[in-house]
Each structure stands twice: as C-alpha cells, then as structure tokens.
Protein backbone atom coordinates (compact mmCIF):
# COMPACT_ATOMS: atom_id res chain seq x y z
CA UNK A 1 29.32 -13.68 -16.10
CA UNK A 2 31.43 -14.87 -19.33
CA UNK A 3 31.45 -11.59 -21.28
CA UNK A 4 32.48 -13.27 -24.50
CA UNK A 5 29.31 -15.32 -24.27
CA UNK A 6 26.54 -13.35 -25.85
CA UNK A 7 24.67 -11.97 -23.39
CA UNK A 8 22.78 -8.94 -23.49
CA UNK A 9 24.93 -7.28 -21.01
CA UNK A 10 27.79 -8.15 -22.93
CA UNK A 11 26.32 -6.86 -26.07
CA UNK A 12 25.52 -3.28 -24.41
CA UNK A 13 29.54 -3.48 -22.90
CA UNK A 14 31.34 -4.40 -26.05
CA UNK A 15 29.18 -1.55 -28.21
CA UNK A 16 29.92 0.83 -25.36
CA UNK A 17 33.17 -0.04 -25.79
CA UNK A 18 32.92 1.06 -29.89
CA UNK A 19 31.06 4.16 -28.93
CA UNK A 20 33.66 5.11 -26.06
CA UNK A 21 32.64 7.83 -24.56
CA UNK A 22 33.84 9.58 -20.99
CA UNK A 23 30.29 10.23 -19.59
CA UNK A 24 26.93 8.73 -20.94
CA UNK A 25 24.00 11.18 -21.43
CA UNK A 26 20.66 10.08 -22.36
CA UNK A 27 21.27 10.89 -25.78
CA UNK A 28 24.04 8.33 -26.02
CA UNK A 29 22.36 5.56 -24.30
CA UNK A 30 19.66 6.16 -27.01
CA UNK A 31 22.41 5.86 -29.96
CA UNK A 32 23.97 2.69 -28.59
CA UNK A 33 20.50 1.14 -27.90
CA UNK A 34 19.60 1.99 -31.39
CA UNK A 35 23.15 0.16 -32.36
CA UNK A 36 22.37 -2.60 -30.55
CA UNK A 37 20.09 -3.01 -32.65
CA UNK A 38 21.09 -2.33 -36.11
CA UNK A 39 24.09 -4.87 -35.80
CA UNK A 40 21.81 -7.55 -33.80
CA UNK A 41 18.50 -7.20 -34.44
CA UNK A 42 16.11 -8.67 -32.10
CA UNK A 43 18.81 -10.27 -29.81
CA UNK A 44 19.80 -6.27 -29.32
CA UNK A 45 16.33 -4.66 -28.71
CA UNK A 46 16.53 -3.75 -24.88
CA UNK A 47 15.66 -0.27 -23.05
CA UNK A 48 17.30 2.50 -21.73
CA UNK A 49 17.35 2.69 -19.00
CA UNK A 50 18.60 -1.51 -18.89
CA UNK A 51 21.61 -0.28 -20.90
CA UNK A 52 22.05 2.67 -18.07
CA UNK A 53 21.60 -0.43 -15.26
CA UNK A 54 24.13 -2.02 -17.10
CA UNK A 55 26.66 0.71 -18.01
CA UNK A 56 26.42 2.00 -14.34
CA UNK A 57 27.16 -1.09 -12.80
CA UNK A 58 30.24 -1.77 -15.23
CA UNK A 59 31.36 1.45 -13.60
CA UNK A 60 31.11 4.04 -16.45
CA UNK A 61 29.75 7.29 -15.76
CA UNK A 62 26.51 8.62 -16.27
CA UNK A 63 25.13 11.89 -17.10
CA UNK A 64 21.76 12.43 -15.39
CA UNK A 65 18.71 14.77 -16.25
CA UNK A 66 17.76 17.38 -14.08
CA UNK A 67 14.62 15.28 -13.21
CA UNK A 68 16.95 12.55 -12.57
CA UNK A 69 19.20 14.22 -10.19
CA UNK A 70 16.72 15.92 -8.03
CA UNK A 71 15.27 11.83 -7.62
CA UNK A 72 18.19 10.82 -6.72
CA UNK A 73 19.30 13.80 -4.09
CA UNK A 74 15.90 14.01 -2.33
CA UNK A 75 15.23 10.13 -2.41
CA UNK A 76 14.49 9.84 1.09
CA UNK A 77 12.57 12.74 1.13
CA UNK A 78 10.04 11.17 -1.03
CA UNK A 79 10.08 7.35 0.12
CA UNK A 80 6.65 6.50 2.09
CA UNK A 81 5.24 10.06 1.11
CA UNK A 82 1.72 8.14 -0.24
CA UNK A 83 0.55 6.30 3.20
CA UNK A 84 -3.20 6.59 3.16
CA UNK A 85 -4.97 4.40 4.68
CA UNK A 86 -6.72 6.37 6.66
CA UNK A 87 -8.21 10.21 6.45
CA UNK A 88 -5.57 11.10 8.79
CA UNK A 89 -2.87 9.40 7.34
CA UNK A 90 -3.70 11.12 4.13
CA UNK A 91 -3.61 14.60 5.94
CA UNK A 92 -0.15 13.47 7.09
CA UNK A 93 0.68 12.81 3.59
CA UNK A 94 -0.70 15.86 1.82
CA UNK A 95 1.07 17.74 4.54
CA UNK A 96 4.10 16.20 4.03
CA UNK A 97 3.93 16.95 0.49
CA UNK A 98 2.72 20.54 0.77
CA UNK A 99 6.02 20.93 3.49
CA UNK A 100 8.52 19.10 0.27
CA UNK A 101 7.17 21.52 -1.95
CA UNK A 102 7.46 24.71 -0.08
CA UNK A 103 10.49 24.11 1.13
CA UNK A 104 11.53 22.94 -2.42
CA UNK A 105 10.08 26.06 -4.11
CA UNK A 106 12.16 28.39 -1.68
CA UNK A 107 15.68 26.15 -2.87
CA UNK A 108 14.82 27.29 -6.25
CA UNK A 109 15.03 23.10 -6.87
CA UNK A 110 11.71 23.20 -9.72
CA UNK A 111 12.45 19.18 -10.63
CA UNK A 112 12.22 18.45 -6.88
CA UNK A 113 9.08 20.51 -6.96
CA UNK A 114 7.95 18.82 -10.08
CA UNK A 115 7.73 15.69 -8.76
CA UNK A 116 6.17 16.47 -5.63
CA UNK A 117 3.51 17.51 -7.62
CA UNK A 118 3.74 14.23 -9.66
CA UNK A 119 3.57 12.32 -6.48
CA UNK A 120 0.50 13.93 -5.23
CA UNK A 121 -1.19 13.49 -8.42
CA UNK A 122 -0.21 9.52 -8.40
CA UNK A 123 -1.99 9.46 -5.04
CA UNK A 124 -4.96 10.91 -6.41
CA UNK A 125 -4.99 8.58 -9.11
CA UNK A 126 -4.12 5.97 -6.58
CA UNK A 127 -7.36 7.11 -4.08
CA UNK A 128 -9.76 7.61 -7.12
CA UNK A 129 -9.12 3.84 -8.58
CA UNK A 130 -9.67 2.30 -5.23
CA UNK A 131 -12.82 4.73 -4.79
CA UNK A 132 -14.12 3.32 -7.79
CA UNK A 133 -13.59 -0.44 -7.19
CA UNK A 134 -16.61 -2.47 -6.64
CA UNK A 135 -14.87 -4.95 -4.54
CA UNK A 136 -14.00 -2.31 -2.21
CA UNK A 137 -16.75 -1.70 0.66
CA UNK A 138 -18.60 1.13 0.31
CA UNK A 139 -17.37 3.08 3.54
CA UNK A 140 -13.92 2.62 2.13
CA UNK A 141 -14.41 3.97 -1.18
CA UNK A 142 -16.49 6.80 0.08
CA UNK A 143 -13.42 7.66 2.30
CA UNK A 144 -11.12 7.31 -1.00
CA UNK A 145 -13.29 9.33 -3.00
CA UNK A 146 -13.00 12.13 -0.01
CA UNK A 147 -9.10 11.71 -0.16
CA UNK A 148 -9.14 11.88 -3.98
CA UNK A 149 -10.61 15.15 -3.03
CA UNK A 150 -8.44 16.34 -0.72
CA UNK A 151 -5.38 15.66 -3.45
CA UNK A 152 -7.27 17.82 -6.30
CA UNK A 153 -7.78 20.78 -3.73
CA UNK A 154 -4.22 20.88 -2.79
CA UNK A 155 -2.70 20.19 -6.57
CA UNK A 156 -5.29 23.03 -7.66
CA UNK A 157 -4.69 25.42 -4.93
CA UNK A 158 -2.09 24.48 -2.33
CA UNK A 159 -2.41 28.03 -0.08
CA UNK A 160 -5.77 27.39 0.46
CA UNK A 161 -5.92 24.48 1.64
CA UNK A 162 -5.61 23.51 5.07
CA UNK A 163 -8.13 26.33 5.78
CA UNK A 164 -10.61 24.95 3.49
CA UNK A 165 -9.54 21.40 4.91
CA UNK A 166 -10.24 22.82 8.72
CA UNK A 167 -14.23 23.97 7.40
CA UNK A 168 -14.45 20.63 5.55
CA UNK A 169 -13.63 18.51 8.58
CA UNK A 170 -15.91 20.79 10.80
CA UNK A 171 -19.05 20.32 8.02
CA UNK A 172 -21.79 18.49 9.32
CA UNK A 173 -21.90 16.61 5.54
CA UNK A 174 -18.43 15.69 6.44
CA UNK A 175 -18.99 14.41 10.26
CA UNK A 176 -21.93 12.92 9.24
CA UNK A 177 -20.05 10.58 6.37
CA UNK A 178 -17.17 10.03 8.45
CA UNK A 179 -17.90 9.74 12.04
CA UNK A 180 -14.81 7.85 12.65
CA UNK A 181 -12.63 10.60 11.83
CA UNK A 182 -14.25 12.67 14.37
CA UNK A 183 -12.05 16.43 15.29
CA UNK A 184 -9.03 15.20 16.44
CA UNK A 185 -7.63 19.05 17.06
C-alpha cells in the first residue's frame, strides 16, 4: 500500500508518527483517534481498536489491559468452550468452564476468571435466545431453556452444582422431558 496516498492506515501511521511514542496504551490510541479526527474530520473517524490493528501490524508496540492479556495468554483455553448442541455437550461445556475457573481462581489470574464467567453468561444468553425462537421446534427450545438453566445455576452458585445437576438429571420431571438424554453414568 502507497502510504503517501491517503488512506486510513496511512492517516493513523503518519499521526502516530507526530505522537511518537515507545509503547501504545489504550489511552494513547484514544488521543490519536481523537487526532485523527480533529485534523481530518470524517475521513479520520475510525475505532480503536482499528488504529491498534493497524499500529500492531506496522510493528509498534502495544500496551495491553489486564483483560487483554489474560485473552491473549489463555486463548486456547477458551476457543470451542460454548459447544451445546446437545444436553451433554453443554455438561461438557459448563464443566469445562467450571475446571478454567477453578484452576484460574487458584493462579490468582481474576481477568482469566472474569471472562470465564463472561463466557458462561454469553452461553446463557446464547441458550435463552434460541429457547425463545419460534422457528425453533419445540423439543429444541425446551432443551435450550433447560441449558439456559443449567448456565444460571452454575454462574449463581458454581460449588453446588454438579450435585444439584446429578438430582436434576435423576428427576422424574427431568427424564420425563428429556428421554433422550437418559443416565448416561
């Protein structure tokens, strides 16, 4: 790319050039986004983290937030954690999680923890709006709703509950709604 043509990515490079700084923080992207648009007006209104995208791949150094670096570190640890397609994949998944967060917890790593707890709440989120869909069939969303359930039990009280899980499989309410699932154990 021509950096003298007047590209966005140009624009971000040549006021990070102005601003030259050794190691951009958050607070810095904000001030040169907020340049970029003082001196160019619309032609300079981008986001953050674009101008981070940008700055990182020009090779300057970034400063991350704590929430930031615990995404990055444990990235792998997190990838496919919401897999629920199924009342036993969900198990899988709210085990995984409860595992992340324990062992995060004992690390003393609180963003890592943080977002494990972020990610569980996304899937309930995820398992109530497909409960609620009316183009779902009804044996699917019934199964969501029970997996919305399952996400709220843990996020409210995570020691409790793989014994209250155990009863709730074993309930005749539950067997009777989900005869699929069966008692694996």
């Amino acid at each position: 790319m021509n950096e003298s043509s007047n590209t966005k990515k140009s624009l971000i490079l040549q006021a990070a050039r102005q601003i030259g700084v050794q190691k951009w923080t958050p607070a810095e992207i904000d001030q040169l986004r907020r340049r970029l648009i003082a001196e160019h007006g619309e032609a300079g209104k981008t986001g953050s983290e674009y101008i981070a995208d940008v700055l990182e791949a020009a090779g300057l150094k970034l400063e991350l937030t704590l929430q930031e670096e615990a995404e990055d570190q444990y990235e792998e640890e997190f990838e496919d954690l919401l897999h629920f397609k199924t009342l036993e994949d969900a198990e899988v998944s709210v085990m995984r999680l409860d595992e992340l967060m324990r062992k995060f917890r004992s690390q003393g790593e609180h963003a890592a923890v943080e977002r494990v707890l972020n990610v569980a709440r996304l899937g309930k989120r995820r398992a109530e709006m497909i409960s609620r869909n009316q183009k779902v069939e009804v044996p699917k969303r019934a199964e969501k709703e029970e997996i919305a359930n399952w996400f709220r039990i843990w996020l409210e009280n995570p020691d409790a509950f793989f014994d209250w899980l155990d009863l709730r499989k074993q309930s005749p309410e539950f067997q009777s709604k989900f005869p699929q699932a069966g008692l694996e154990e």
